[in-house]
Protein backbone atom coordinates (compact mmCIF):
# COMPACT_ATOMS: atom_id res chain seq x y z
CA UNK A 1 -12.98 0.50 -25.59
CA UNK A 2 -13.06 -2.29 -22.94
CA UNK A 3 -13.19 -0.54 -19.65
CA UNK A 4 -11.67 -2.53 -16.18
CA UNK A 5 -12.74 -1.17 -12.67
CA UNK A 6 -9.96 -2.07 -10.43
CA UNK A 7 -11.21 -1.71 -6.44
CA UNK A 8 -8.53 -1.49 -3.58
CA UNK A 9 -9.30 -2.70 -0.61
CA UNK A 10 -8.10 -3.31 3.21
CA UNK A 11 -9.40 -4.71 6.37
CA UNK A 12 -12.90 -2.57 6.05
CA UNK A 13 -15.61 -5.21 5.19
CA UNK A 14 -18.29 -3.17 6.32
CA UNK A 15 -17.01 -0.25 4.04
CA UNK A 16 -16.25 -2.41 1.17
CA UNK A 17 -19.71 -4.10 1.28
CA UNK A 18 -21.35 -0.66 0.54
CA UNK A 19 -18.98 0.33 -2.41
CA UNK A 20 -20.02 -3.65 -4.08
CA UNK A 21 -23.69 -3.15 -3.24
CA UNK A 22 -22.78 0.42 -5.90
CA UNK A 23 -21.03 -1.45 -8.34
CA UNK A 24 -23.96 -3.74 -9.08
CA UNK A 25 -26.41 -0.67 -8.75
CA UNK A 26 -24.02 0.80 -12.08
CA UNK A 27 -26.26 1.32 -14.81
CA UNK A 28 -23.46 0.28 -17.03
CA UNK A 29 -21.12 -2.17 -15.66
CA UNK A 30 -17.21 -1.96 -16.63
CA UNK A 31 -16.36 -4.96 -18.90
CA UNK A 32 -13.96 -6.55 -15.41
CA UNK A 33 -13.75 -6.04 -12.19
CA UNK A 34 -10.33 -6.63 -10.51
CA UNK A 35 -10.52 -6.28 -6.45
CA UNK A 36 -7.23 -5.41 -5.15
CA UNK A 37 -6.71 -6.46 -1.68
CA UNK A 38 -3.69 -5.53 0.50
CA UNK A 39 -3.39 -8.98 3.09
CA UNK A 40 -7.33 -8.35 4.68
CA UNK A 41 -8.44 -10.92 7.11
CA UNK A 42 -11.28 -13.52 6.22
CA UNK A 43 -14.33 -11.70 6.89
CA UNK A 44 -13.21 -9.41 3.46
CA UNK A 45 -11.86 -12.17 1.47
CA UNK A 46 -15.00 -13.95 1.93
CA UNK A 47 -17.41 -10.83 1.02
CA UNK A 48 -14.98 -10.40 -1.85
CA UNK A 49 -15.55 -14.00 -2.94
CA UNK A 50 -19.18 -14.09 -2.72
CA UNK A 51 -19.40 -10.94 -5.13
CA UNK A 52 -17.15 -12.39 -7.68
CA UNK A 53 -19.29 -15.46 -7.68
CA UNK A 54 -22.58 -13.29 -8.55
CA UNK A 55 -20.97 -10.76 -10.50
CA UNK A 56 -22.96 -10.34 -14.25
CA UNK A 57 -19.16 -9.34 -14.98
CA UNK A 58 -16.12 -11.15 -15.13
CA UNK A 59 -14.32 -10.47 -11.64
CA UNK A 60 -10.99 -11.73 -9.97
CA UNK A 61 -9.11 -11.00 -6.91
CA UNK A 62 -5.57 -10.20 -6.82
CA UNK A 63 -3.78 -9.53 -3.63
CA UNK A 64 -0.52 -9.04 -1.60
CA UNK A 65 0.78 -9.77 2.22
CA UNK A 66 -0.35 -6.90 4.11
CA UNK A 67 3.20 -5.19 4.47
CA UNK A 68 2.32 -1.49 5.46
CA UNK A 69 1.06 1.07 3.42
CA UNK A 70 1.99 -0.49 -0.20
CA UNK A 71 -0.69 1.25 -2.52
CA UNK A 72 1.65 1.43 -5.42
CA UNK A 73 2.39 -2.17 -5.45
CA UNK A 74 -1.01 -2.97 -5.10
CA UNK A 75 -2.03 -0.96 -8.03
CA UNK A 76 0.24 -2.61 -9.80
CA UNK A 77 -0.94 -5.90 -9.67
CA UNK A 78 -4.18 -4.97 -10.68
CA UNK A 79 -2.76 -3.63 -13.98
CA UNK A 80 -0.95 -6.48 -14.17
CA UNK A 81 -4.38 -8.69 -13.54
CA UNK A 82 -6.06 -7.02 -16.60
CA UNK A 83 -5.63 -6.85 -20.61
CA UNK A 84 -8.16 -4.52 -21.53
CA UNK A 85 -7.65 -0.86 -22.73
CA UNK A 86 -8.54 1.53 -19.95
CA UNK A 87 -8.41 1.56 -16.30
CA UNK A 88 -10.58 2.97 -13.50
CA UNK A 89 -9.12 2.98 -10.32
CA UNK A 90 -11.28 3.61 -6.86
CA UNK A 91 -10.55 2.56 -3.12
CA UNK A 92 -12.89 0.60 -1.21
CA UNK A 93 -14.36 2.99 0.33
CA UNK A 94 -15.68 4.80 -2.11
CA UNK A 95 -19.47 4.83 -3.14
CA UNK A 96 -20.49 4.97 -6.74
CA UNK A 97 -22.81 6.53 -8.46
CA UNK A 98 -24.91 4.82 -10.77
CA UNK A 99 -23.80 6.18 -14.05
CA UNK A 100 -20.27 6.71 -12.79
CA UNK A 101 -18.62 3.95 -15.12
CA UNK A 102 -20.56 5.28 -18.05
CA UNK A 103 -18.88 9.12 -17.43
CA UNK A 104 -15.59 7.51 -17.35
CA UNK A 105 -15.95 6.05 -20.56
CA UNK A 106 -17.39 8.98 -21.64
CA UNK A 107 -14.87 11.46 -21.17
CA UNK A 108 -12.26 8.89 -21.54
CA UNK A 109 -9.97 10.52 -24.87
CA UNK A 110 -6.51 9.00 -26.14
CA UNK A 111 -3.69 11.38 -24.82
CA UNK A 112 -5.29 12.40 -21.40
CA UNK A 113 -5.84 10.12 -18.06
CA UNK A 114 -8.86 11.26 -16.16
CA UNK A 115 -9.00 13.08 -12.53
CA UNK A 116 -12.56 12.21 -10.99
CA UNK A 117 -13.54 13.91 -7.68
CA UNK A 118 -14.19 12.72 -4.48
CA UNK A 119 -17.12 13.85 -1.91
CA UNK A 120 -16.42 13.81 1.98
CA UNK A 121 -18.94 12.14 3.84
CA UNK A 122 -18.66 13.00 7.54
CA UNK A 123 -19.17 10.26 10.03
CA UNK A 124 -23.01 10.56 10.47
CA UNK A 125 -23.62 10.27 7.07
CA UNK A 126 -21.08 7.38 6.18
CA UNK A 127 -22.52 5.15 9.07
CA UNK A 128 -25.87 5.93 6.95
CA UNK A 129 -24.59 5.12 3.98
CA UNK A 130 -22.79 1.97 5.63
CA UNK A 131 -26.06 0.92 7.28
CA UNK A 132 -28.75 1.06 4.72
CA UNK A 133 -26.09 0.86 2.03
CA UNK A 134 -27.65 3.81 0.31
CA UNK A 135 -26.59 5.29 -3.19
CA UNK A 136 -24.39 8.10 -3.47
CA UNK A 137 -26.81 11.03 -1.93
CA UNK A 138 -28.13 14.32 -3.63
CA UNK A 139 -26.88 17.80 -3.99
CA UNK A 140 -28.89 18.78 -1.06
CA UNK A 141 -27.83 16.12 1.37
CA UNK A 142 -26.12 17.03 4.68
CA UNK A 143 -23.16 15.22 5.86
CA UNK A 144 -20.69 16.91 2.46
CA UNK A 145 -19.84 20.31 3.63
CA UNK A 146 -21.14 23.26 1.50
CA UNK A 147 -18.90 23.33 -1.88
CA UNK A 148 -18.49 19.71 -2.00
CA UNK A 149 -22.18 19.04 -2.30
CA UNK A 150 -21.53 20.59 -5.81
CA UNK A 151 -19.88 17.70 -6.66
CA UNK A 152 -23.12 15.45 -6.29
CA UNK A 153 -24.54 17.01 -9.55
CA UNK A 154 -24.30 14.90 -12.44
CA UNK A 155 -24.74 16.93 -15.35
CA UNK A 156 -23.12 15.11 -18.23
CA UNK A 157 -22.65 17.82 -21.14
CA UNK A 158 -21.62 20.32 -18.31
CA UNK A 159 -18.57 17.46 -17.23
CA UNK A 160 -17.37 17.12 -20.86
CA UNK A 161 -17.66 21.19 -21.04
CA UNK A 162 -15.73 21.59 -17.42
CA UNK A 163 -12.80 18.26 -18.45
CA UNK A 164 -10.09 20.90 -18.96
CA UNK A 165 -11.51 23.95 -17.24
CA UNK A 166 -11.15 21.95 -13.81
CA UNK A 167 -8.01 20.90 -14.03
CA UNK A 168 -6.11 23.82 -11.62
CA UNK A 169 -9.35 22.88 -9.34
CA UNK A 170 -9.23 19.42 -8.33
CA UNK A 171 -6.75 17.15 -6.66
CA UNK A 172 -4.71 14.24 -7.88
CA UNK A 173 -6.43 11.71 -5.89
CA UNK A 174 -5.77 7.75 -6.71
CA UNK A 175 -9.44 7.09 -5.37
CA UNK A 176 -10.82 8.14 -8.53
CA UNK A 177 -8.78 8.05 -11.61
CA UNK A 178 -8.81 6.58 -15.11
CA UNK A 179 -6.10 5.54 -17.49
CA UNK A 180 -5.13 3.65 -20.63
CA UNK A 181 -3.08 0.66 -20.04
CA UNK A 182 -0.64 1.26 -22.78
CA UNK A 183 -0.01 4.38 -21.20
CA UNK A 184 0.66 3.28 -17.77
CA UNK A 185 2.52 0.45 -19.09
CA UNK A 186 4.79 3.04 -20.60
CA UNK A 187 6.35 4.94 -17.54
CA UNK A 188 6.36 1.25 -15.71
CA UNK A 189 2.82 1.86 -13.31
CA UNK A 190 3.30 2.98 -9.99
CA UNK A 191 6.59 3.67 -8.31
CA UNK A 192 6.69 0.71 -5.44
CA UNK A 193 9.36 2.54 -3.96
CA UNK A 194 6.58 4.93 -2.32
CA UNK A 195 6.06 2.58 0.39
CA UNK A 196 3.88 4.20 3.49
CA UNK A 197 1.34 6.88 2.67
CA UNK A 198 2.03 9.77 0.14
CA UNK A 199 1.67 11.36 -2.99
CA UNK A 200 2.39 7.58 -5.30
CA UNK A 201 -0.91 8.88 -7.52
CA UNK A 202 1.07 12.65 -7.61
CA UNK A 203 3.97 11.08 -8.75
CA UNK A 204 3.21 8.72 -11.20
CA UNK A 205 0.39 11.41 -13.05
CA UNK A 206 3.47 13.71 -13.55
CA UNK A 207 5.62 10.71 -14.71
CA UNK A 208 2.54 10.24 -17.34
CA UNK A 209 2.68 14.08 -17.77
CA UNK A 210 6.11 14.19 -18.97
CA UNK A 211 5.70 11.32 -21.39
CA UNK A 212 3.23 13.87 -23.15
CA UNK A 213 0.02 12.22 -21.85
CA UNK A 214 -2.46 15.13 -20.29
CA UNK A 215 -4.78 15.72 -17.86
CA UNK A 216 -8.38 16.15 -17.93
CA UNK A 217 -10.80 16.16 -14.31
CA UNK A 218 -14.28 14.70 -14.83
CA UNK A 219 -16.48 17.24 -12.64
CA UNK A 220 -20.45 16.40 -12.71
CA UNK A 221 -19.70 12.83 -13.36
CA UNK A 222 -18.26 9.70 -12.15
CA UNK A 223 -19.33 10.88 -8.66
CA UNK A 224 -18.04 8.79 -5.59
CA UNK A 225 -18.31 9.28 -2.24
CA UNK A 226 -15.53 8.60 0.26
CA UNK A 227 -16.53 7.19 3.26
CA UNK A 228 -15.31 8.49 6.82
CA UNK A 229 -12.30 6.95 8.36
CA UNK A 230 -9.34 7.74 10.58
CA UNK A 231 -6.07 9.14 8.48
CA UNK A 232 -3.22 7.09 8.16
CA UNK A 233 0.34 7.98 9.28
CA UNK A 234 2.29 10.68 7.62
CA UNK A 235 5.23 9.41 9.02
CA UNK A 236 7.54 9.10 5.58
CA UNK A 237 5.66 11.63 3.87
CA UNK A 238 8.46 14.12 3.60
CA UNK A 239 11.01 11.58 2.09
CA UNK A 240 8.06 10.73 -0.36
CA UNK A 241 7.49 14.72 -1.00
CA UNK A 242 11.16 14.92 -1.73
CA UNK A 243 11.15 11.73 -4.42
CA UNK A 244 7.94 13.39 -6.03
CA UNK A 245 9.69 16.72 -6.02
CA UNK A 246 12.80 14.63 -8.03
CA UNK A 247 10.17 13.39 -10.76
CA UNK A 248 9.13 17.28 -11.52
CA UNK A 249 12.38 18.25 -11.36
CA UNK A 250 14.21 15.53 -13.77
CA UNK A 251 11.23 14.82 -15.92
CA UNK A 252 11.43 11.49 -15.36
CA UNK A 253 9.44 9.12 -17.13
CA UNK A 254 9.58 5.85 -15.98
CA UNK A 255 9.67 4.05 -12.36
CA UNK A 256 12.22 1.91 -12.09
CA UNK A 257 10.65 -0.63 -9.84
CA UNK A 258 6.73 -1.06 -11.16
CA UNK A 259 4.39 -2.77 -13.08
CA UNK A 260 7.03 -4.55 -15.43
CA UNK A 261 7.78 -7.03 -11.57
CA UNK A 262 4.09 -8.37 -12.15
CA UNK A 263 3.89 -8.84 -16.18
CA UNK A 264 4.10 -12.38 -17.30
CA UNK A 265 6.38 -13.31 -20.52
C-alpha cells in the first residue's frame, strides 16, 4: 500500500512550521506529501516551499484562492494531486507523533476508512509546542485536560484491539482521518457545496457509510495534537446541519459537485 499524507493549511506559518518540523521527525515517512493550502500569504508559501525542497519524500503543493471557509474543495484537490492508494488527511495545525504514519498504515483494512483522535492543547502548552517545536507530549503532560491525556498513549496492539470498540466514542473529525482513494473517488470526495464551517468530514463519512464502506477509530495510535486557536464562525452551520441531515436521511451516495471538478482525462 502506498500511503499519501495530505496537510491543509491557512495563514498560520508559525503553526504549520511545528506540524513540518513532526513530519520529518516520522519514523516512517508516507510515500507523498501533498500540502493543501487555502490562498495563505507569502510567509506560508515560502515555509511550504522550503520543506518540499528538503523533503526525503516526494512533496507538492496544491492550492486555491482563499474564498472563505472552503475545506471540502480543498480536500479535494489534494485527492485530485495524488495517485496512490490511501489517504491521510490532517490540518496544519496538528502535531504528529512519530510513529503516527506507521499506525495508519497499520490499521488501515479494505472496507473501513479510519477515525484518528485529536488531543487539545490549551494555549500555554501550544505556544510551547510552537516555540521549541516539541514532539507530541506524554500521557502525563499538562496543558490536555484529564481524559484526553489518554489519548497520548501509544500502545499499538491495544489500537488494533480498541479499532471497532471506539467507534460510538470518538468524533468524526477531518483533522485526522484515513481513506482509500478508490473509495473516496466513489461517492465523488467532499461535497464543495459545504462552503463555511461545518460537518463536510460528517457528511461525506456517512456518504462512504452508505456505499457499504465502514468505520474503524484508531485510539493509542496515530496521535496528533491540535494546536490552540480561536473558532471559526458558525454562521451557516445550521443550513450545513440540515444538508448533512438530507445525506442520512436519503442514503445518498455521491456529491454531486466534488472531486470528479479536479480529475484530469
Amino acid at each position: 500500500m502506498r500511503l499519501a499524507l495530505a496537510i491543509t493549511s491557512h495563514e498560520r506559518p508559525d503553526a504549520l512550521a511545528v506540524v513540518l518540523a513532526s513530519v520529518e521527525r516520522l519514523r516512517e515517512p508516507p510515500d507523498e506529501i501533498v500540502v493543501a493550502d487555502d490562498g495563505s500569504g507569502p510567509a506560508t508559501r515560502e515555509l511550504i516551499a522550503s520543506f518540499i525542497a528538503r523533503s526525503r519524500v516526494p512533496a507538492r503543493l496544491v492550492s486555491q484562492p482563499h474564498e472563505g471557509f472552503r475545506a471540502a474543495r480543498l480536500r479535494n484537490l489534494a485527492i485530485a494531486a495524488t495517485t496512490l492508494d490511501y489517504l491521510v488527511f490532517i490540518d496544519g495545525d496538528m502535531v504528529l507523533h512519530p510513529d503516527f504514519i506507521a499506525d495508519h498504515r497499520r490499521i488501515a483494512r479494505t472496507g473501513y476508512y479510519t477515525q484518528g483522535v485529536r488531543v487539545l492543547a490549551d494555549p500555554r502548552l501550544s505556544r510551547e509546542l510552537a516555540t521549541h517545536r516539541r514532539p507530541v507530549p506524554s500521557p502525563l503532560a499538562r496543558g490536555t485536560g484529564f481524559l484526553r491525556r489518554l489519548y497520548l498513549l501509544h500502545a499499538p496492539l491495544l489500537s488494533m484491539a480498541m479499532r471497532k470498540a471506539a467507534n460510538p466514542f470518538i468524533a468524526i473529525k477531518s483533522c485526522n482521518q484515513g481513506f482509500w482513494r478508490a473509495d473516496l473517488l466513489r461517492v465523488n470526495g467532499f461535497d464543495e457545496d459545504f462552503v463555511g464551517w461545518g460537518p463536510e468530514d460528517k457528511e461525506l463519512c456517512a456518504r462512504l457509510e452508505n456505499s457499504g464502506v465502514a468505520r474503524q477509530t484508531l485510539l493509542f495510535g496515530g496521535i496528533a495534537c491540535h494546536l490552540h486557536h480561536a473558532p471559526q464562525s458558525r454562521d451557516r452551520l445550521p443550513s450545513l446541519l440540515a444538508r448533512l441531515e438530507a445525506t442520512r436521511r436519503e442514503r445518498r451516495v455521491r456529491a454531486d459537485h466534488g472531486v470528479d471538478a479536479h480529475l484530469r482525462g
